[in-house]
N, C-alpha and C. Protein backbone atom coordinates (compact mmCIF):
# COMPACT_ATOMS: atom_id res chain seq x y z
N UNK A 1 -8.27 21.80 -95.56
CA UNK A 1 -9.35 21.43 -96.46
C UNK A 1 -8.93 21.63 -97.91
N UNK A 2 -8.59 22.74 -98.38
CA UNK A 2 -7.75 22.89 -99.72
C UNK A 2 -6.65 22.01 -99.89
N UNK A 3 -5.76 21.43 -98.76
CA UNK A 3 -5.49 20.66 -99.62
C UNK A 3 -5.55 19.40 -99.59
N UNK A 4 -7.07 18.64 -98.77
CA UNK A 4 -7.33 17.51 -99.14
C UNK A 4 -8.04 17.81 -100.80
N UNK A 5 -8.47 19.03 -101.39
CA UNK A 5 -9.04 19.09 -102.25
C UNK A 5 -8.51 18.81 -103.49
N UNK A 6 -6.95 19.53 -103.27
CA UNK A 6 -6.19 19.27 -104.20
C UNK A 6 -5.52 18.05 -104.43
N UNK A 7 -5.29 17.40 -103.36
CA UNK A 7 -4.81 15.92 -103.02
C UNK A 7 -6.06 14.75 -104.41
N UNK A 8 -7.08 15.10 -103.90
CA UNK A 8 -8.01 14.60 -104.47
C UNK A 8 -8.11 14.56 -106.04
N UNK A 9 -7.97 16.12 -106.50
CA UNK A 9 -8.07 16.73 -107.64
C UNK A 9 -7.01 16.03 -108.20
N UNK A 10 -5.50 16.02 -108.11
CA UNK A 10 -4.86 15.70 -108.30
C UNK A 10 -4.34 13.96 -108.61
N UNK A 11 -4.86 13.23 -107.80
CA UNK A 11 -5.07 11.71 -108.08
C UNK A 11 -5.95 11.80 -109.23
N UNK A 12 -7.26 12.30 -108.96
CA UNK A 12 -7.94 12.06 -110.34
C UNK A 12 -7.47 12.02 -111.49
N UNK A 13 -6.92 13.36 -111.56
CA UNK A 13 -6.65 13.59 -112.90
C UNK A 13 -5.01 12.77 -113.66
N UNK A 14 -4.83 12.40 -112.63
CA UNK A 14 -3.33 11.30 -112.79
C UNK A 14 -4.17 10.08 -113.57
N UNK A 15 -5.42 9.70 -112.97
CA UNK A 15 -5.82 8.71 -113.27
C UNK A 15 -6.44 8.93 -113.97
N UNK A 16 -7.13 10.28 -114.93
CA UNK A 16 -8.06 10.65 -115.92
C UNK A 16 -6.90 10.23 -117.22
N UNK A 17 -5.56 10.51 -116.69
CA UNK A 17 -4.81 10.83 -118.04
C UNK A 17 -4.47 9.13 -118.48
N UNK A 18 -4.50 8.60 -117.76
CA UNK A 18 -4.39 6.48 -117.98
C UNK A 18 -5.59 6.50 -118.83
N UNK A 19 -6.62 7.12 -119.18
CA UNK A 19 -7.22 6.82 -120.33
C UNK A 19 -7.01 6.57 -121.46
N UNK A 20 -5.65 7.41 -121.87
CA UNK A 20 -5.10 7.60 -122.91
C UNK A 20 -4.24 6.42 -123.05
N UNK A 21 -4.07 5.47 -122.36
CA UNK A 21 -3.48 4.16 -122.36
C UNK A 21 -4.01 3.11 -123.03
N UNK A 22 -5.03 2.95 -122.04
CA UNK A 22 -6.34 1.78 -122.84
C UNK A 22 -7.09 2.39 -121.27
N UNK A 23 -8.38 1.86 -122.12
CA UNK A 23 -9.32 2.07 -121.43
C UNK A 23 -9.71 0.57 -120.07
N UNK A 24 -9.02 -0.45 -120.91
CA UNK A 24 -9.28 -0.98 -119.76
C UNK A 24 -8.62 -1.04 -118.52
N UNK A 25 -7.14 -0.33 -118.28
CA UNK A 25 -6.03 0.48 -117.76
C UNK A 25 -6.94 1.59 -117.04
N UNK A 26 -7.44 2.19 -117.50
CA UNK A 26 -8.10 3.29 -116.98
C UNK A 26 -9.48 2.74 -116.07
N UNK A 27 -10.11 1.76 -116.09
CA UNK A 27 -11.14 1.08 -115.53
C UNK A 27 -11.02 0.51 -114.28
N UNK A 28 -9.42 -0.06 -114.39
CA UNK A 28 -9.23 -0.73 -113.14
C UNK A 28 -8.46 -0.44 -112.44
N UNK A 29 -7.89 1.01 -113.04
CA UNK A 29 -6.99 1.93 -111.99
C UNK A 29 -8.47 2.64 -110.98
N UNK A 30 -9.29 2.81 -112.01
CA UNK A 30 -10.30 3.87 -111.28
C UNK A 30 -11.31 3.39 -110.02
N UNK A 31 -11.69 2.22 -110.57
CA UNK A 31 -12.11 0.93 -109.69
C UNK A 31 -11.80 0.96 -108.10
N UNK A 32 -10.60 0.14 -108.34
CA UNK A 32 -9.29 -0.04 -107.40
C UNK A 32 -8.71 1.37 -106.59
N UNK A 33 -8.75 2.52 -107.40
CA UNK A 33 -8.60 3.45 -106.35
C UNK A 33 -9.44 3.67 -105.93
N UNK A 34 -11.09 3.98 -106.08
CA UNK A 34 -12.04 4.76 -105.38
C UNK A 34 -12.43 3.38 -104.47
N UNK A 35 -12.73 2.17 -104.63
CA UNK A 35 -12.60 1.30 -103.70
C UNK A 35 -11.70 1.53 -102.34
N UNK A 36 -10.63 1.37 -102.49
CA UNK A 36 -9.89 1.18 -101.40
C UNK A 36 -9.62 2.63 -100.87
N UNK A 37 -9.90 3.97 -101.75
CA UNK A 37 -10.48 5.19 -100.95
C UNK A 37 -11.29 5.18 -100.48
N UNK A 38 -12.49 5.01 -100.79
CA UNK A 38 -13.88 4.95 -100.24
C UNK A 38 -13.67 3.85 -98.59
N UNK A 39 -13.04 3.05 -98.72
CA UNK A 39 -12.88 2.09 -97.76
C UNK A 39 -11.74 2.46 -96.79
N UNK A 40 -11.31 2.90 -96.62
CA UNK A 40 -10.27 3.75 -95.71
C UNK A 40 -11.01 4.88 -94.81
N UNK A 41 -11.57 6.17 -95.99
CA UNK A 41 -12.10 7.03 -95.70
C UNK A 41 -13.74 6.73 -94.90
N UNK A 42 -13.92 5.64 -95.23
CA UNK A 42 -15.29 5.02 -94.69
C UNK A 42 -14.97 4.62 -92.96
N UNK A 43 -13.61 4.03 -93.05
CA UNK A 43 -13.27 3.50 -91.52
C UNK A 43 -12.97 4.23 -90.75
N UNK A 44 -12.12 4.81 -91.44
CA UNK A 44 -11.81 5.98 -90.80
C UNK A 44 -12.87 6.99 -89.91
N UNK A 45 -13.82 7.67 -90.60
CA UNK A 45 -14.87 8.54 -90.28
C UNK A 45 -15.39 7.85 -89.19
N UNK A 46 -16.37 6.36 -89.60
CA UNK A 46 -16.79 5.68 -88.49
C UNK A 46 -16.19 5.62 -86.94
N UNK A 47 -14.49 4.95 -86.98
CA UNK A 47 -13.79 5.01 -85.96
C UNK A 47 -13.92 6.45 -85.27
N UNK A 48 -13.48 7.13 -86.26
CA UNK A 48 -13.76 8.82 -85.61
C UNK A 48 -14.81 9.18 -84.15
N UNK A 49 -16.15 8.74 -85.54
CA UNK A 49 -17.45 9.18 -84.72
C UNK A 49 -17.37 8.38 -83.70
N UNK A 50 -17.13 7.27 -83.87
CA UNK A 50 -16.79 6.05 -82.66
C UNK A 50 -16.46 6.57 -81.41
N UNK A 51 -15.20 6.85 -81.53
CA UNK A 51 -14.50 7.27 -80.19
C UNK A 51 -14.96 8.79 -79.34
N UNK A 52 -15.84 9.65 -80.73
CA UNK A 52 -16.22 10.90 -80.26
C UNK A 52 -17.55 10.55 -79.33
N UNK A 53 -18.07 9.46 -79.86
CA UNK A 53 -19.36 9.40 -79.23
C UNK A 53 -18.43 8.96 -77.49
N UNK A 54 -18.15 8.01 -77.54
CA UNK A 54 -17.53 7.27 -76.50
C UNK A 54 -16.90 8.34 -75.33
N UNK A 55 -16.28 9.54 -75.70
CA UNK A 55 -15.68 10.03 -75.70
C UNK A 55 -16.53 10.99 -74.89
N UNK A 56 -17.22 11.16 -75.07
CA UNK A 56 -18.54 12.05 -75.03
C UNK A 56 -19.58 11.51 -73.63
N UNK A 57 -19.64 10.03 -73.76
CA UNK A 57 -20.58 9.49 -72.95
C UNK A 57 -19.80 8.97 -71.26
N UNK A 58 -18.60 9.81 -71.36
CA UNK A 58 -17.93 9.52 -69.93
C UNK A 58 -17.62 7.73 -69.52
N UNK A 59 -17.25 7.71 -70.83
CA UNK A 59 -17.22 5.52 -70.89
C UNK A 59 -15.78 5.22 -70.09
N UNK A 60 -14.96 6.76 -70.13
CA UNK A 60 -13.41 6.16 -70.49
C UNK A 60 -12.90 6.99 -69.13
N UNK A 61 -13.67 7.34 -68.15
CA UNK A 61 -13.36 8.00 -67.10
C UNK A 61 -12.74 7.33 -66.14
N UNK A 62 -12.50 6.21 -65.44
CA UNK A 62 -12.39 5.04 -64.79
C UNK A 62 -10.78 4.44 -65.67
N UNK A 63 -10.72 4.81 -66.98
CA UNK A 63 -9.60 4.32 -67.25
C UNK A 63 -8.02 4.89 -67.10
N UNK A 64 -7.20 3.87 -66.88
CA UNK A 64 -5.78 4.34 -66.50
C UNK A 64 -5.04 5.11 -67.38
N UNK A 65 -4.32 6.20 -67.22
CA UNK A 65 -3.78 7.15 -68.11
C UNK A 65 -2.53 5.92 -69.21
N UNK A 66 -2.15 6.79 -70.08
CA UNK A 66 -1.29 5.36 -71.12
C UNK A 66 -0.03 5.43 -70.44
N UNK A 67 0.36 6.36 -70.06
CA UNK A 67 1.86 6.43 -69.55
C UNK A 67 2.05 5.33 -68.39
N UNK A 68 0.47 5.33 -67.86
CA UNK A 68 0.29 4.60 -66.06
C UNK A 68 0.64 2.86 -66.57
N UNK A 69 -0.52 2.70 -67.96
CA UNK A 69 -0.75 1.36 -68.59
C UNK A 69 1.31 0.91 -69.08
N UNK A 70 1.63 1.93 -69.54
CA UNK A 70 3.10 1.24 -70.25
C UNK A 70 3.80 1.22 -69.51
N UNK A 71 4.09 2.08 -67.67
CA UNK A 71 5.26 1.85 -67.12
C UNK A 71 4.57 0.44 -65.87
N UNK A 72 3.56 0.09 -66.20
CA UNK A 72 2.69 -0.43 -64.90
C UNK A 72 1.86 -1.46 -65.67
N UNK A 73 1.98 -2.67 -66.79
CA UNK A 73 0.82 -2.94 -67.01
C UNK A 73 0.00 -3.76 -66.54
N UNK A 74 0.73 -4.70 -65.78
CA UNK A 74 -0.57 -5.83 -65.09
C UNK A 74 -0.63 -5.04 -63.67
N UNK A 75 -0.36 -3.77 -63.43
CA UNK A 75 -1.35 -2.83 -61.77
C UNK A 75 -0.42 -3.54 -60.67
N UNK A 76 1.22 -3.96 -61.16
CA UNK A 76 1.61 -4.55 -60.06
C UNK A 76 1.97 -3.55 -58.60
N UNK A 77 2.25 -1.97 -59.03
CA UNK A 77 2.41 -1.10 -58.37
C UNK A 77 1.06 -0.65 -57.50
N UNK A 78 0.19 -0.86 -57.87
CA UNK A 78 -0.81 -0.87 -57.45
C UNK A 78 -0.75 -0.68 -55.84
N UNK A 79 -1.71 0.79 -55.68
CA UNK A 79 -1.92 0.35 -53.84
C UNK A 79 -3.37 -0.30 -53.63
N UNK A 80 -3.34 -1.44 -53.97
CA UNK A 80 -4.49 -1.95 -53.60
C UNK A 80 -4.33 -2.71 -52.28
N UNK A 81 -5.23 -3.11 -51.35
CA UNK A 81 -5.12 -3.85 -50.52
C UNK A 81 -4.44 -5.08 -50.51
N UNK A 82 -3.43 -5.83 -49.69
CA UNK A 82 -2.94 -6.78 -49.77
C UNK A 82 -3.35 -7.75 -48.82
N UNK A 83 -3.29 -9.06 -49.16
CA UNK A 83 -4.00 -9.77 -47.73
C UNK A 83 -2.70 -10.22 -47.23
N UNK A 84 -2.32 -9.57 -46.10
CA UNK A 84 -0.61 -9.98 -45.52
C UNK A 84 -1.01 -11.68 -44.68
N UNK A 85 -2.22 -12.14 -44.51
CA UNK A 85 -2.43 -13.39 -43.49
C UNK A 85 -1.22 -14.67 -44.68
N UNK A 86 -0.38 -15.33 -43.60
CA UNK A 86 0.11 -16.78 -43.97
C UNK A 86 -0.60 -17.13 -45.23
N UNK A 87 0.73 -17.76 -45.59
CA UNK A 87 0.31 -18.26 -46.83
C UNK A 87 -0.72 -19.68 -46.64
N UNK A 88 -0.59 -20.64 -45.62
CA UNK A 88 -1.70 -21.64 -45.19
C UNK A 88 -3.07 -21.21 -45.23
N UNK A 89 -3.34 -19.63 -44.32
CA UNK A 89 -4.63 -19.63 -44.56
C UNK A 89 -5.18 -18.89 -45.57
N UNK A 90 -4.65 -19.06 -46.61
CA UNK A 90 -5.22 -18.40 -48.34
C UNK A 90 -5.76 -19.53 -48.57
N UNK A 91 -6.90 -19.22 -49.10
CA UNK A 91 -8.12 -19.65 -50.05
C UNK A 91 -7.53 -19.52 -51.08
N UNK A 92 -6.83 -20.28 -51.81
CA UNK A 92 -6.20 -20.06 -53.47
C UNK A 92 -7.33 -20.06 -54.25
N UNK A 93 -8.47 -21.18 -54.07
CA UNK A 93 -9.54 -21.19 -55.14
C UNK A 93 -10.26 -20.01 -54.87
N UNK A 94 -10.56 -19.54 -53.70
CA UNK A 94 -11.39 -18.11 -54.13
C UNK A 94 -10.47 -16.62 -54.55
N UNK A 95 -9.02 -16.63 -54.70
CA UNK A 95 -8.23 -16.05 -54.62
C UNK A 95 -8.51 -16.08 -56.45
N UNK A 96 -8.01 -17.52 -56.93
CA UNK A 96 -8.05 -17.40 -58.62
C UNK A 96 -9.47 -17.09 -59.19
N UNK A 97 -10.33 -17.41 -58.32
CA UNK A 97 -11.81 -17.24 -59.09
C UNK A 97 -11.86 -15.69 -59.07
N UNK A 98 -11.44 -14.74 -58.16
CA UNK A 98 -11.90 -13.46 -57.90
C UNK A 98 -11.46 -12.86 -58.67
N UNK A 99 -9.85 -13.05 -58.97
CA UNK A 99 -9.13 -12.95 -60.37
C UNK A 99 -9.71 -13.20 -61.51
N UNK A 100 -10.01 -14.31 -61.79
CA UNK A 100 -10.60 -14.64 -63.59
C UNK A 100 -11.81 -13.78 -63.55
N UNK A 101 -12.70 -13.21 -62.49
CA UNK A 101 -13.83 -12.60 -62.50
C UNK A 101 -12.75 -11.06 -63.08
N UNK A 102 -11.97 -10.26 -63.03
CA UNK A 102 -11.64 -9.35 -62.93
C UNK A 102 -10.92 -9.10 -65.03
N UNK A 103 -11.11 -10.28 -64.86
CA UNK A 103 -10.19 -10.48 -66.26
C UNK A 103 -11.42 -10.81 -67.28
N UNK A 104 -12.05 -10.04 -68.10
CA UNK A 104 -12.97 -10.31 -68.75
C UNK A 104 -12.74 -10.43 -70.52
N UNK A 105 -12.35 -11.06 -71.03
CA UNK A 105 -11.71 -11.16 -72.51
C UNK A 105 -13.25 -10.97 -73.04
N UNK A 106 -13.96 -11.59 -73.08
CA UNK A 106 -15.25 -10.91 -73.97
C UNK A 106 -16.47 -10.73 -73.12
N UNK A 107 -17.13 -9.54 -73.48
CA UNK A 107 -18.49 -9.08 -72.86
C UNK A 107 -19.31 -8.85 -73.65
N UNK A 108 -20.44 -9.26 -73.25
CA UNK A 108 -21.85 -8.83 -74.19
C UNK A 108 -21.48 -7.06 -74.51
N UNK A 109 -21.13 -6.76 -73.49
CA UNK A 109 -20.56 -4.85 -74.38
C UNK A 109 -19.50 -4.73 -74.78
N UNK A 110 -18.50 -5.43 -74.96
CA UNK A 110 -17.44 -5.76 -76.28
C UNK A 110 -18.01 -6.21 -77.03
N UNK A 111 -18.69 -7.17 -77.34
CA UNK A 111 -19.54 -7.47 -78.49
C UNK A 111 -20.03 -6.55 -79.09
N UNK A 112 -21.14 -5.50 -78.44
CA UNK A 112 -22.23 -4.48 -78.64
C UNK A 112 -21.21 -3.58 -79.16
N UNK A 113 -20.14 -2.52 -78.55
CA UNK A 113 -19.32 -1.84 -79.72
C UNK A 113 -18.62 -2.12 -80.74
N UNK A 114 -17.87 -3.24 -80.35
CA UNK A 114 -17.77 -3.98 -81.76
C UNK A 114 -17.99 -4.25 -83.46
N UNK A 115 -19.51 -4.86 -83.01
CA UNK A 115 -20.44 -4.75 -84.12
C UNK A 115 -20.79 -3.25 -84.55
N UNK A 116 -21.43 -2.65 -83.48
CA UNK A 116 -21.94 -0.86 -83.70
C UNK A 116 -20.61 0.06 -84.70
N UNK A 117 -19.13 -0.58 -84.49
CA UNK A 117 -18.57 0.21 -85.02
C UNK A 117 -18.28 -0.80 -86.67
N UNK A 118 -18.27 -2.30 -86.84
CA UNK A 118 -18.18 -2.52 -88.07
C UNK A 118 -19.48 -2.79 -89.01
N UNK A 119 -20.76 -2.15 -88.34
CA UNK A 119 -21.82 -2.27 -88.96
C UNK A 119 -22.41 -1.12 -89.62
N UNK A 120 -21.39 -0.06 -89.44
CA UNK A 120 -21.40 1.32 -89.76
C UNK A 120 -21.82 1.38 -91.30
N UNK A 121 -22.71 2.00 -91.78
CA UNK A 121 -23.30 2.26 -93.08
C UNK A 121 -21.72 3.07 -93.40
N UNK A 122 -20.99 3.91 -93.36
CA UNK A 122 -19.83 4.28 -93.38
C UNK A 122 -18.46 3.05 -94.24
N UNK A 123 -18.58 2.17 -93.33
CA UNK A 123 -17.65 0.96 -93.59
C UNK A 123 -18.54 0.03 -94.25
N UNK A 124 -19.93 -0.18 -94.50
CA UNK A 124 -20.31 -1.13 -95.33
C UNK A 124 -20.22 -0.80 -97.00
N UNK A 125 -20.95 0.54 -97.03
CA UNK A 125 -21.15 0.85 -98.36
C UNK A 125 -19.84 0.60 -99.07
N UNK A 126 -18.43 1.10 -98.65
CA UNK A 126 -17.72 0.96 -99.24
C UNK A 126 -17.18 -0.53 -99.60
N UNK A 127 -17.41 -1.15 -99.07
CA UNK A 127 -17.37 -2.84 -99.18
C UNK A 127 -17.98 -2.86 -100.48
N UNK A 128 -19.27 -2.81 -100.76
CA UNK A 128 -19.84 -2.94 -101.00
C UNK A 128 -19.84 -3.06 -102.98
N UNK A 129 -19.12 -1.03 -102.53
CA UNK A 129 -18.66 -0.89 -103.98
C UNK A 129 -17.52 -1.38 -104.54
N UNK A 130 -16.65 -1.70 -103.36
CA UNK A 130 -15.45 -2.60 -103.67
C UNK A 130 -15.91 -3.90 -104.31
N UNK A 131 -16.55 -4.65 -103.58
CA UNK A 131 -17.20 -5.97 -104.19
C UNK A 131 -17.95 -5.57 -105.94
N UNK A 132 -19.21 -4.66 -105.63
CA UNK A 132 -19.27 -4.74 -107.16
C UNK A 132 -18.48 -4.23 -108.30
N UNK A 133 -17.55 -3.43 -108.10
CA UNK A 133 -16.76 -2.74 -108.57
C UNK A 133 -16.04 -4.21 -109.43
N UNK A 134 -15.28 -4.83 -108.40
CA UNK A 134 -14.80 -6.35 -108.96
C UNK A 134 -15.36 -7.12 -109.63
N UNK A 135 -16.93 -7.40 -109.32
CA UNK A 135 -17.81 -8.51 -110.54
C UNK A 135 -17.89 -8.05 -111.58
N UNK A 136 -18.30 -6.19 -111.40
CA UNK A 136 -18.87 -5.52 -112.66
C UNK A 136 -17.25 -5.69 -114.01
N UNK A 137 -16.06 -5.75 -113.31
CA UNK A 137 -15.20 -5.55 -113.90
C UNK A 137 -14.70 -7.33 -114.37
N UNK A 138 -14.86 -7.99 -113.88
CA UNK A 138 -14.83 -9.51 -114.24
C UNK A 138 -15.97 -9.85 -115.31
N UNK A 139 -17.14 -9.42 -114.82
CA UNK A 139 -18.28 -9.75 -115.97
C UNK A 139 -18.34 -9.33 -117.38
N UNK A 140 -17.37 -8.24 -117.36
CA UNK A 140 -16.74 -7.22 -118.65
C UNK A 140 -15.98 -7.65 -119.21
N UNK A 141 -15.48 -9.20 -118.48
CA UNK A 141 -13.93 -9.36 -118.87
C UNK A 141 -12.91 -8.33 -119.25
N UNK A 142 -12.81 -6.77 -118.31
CA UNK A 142 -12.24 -6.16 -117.91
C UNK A 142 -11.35 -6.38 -117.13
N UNK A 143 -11.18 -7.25 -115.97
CA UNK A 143 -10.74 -7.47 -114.83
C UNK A 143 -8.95 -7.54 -115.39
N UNK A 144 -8.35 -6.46 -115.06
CA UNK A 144 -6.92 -7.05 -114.94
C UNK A 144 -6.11 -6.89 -113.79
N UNK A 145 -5.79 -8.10 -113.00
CA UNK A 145 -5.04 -8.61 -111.69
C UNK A 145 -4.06 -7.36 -111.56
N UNK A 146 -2.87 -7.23 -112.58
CA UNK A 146 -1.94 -7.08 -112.13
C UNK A 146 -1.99 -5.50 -112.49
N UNK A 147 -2.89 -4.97 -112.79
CA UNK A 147 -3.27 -3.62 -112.94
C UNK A 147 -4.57 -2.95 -111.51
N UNK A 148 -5.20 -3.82 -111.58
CA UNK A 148 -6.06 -3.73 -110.29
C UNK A 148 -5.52 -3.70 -108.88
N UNK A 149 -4.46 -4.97 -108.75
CA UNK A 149 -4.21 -4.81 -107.23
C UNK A 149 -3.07 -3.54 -106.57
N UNK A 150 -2.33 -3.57 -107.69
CA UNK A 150 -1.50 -2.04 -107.31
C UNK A 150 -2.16 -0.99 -107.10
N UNK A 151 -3.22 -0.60 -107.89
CA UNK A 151 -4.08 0.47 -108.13
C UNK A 151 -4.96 0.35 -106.65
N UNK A 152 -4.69 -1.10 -105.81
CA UNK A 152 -5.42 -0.51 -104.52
C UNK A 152 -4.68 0.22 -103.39
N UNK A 153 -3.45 -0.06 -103.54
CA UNK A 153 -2.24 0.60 -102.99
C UNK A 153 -2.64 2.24 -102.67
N UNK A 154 -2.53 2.68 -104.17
CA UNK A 154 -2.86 4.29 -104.76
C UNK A 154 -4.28 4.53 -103.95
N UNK A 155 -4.93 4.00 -103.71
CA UNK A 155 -6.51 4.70 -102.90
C UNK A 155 -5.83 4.57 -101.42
N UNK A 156 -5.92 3.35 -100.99
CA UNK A 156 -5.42 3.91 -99.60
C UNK A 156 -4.53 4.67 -98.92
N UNK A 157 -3.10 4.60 -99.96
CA UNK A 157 -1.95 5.72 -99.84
C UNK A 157 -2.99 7.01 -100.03
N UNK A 158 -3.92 7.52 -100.54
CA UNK A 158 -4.06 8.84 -100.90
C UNK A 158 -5.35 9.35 -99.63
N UNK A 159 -6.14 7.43 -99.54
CA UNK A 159 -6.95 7.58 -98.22
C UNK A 159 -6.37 7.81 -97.11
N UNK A 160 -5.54 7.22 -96.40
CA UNK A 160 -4.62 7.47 -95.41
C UNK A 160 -4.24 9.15 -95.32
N UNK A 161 -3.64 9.78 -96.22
CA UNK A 161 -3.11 10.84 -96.06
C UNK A 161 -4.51 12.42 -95.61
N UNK A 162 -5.48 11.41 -96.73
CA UNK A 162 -6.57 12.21 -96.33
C UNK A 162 -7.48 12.38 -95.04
N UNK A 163 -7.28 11.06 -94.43
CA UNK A 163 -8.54 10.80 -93.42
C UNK A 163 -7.35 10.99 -92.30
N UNK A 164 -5.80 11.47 -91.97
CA UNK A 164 -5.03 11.84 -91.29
C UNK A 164 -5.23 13.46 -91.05
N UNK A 165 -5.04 13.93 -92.17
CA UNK A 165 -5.95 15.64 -92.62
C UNK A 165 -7.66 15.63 -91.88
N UNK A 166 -7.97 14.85 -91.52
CA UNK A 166 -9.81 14.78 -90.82
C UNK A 166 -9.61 14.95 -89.04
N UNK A 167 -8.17 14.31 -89.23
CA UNK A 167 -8.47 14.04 -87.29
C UNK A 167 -7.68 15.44 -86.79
């Protein structure tokens, strides 16, 4: 915790001292970093709570260990039942239908976590301030490109390191 504090403390005041540059240097360093901090640290948390809840509600009990998924991934080892009868008397069409039933690429509850995790007041707000952060700084004719987009680099490099320090 001390030293996400100092981590913190420390960017700031890197970026307090770009004042002394120009101020509009200092606007869109400050912008651009707490944006793309705020937006890291926002996903981050969400995903967090995400998986804790999940995690929590016995969702993931039924699932295959990772070691099982990477040396095994389409379950060919599998002891599942085999139907040893001739290949003549296979039903191929109910054979592939039973299959594509097993293979589900989207579900109304892939959908439902989905959304639940990018609708997160967490991950919006920070959008949010990212977006006005940008008009407020265009409408100022503040806005400078090539000072702004590096400066988003610096928030997530410092978000990343921080919201790694959370888990």
């Amino acid at each position: 915790m001390k030293r996400s504090i100092r981590l913190i403390v420390a960017s700031e005041l890197i970026i307090l001292l770009t004042y002394f540059i120009s101020l509009e240097f200092y606007l869109n360093l400050q912008v651009a970093f707490l944006s793309s901090f705020f937006v890291i640290l926002g996903s981050s948390y969400a995903y967090k709570k995400m998986i804790i809840k999940d995690g929590a509600s016995d969702m993931f009990e039924g699932k295959r260990e990772l070691l099982e998924v990477i040396e095994d991934p389409h379950e060919l080892y599998e002891e599942n039942d085999i139907n040893d009868a001739p290949f003549e008397e296979l039903d191929l069409k109910a054979i592939v239908k039973e299959e594509k039933k097993k293979i589900k690429t989207f579900s109304l509850a892939s959908m439902k976590k989905g959304a639940k995790g990018s609708t997160s007041a967490f991950r919006l707000l920070p959008y949010l301030f990212l977006v006005l952060g940008f008009i407020a700084l265009a409408n100022n004719e503040m806005l400078n490109l090539a000072i702004y987009l590096p400066s988003l680099l610096v928030g997530i490099v410092v978000g990343y390191l921080l919201s790694k320090e959370m888990t």
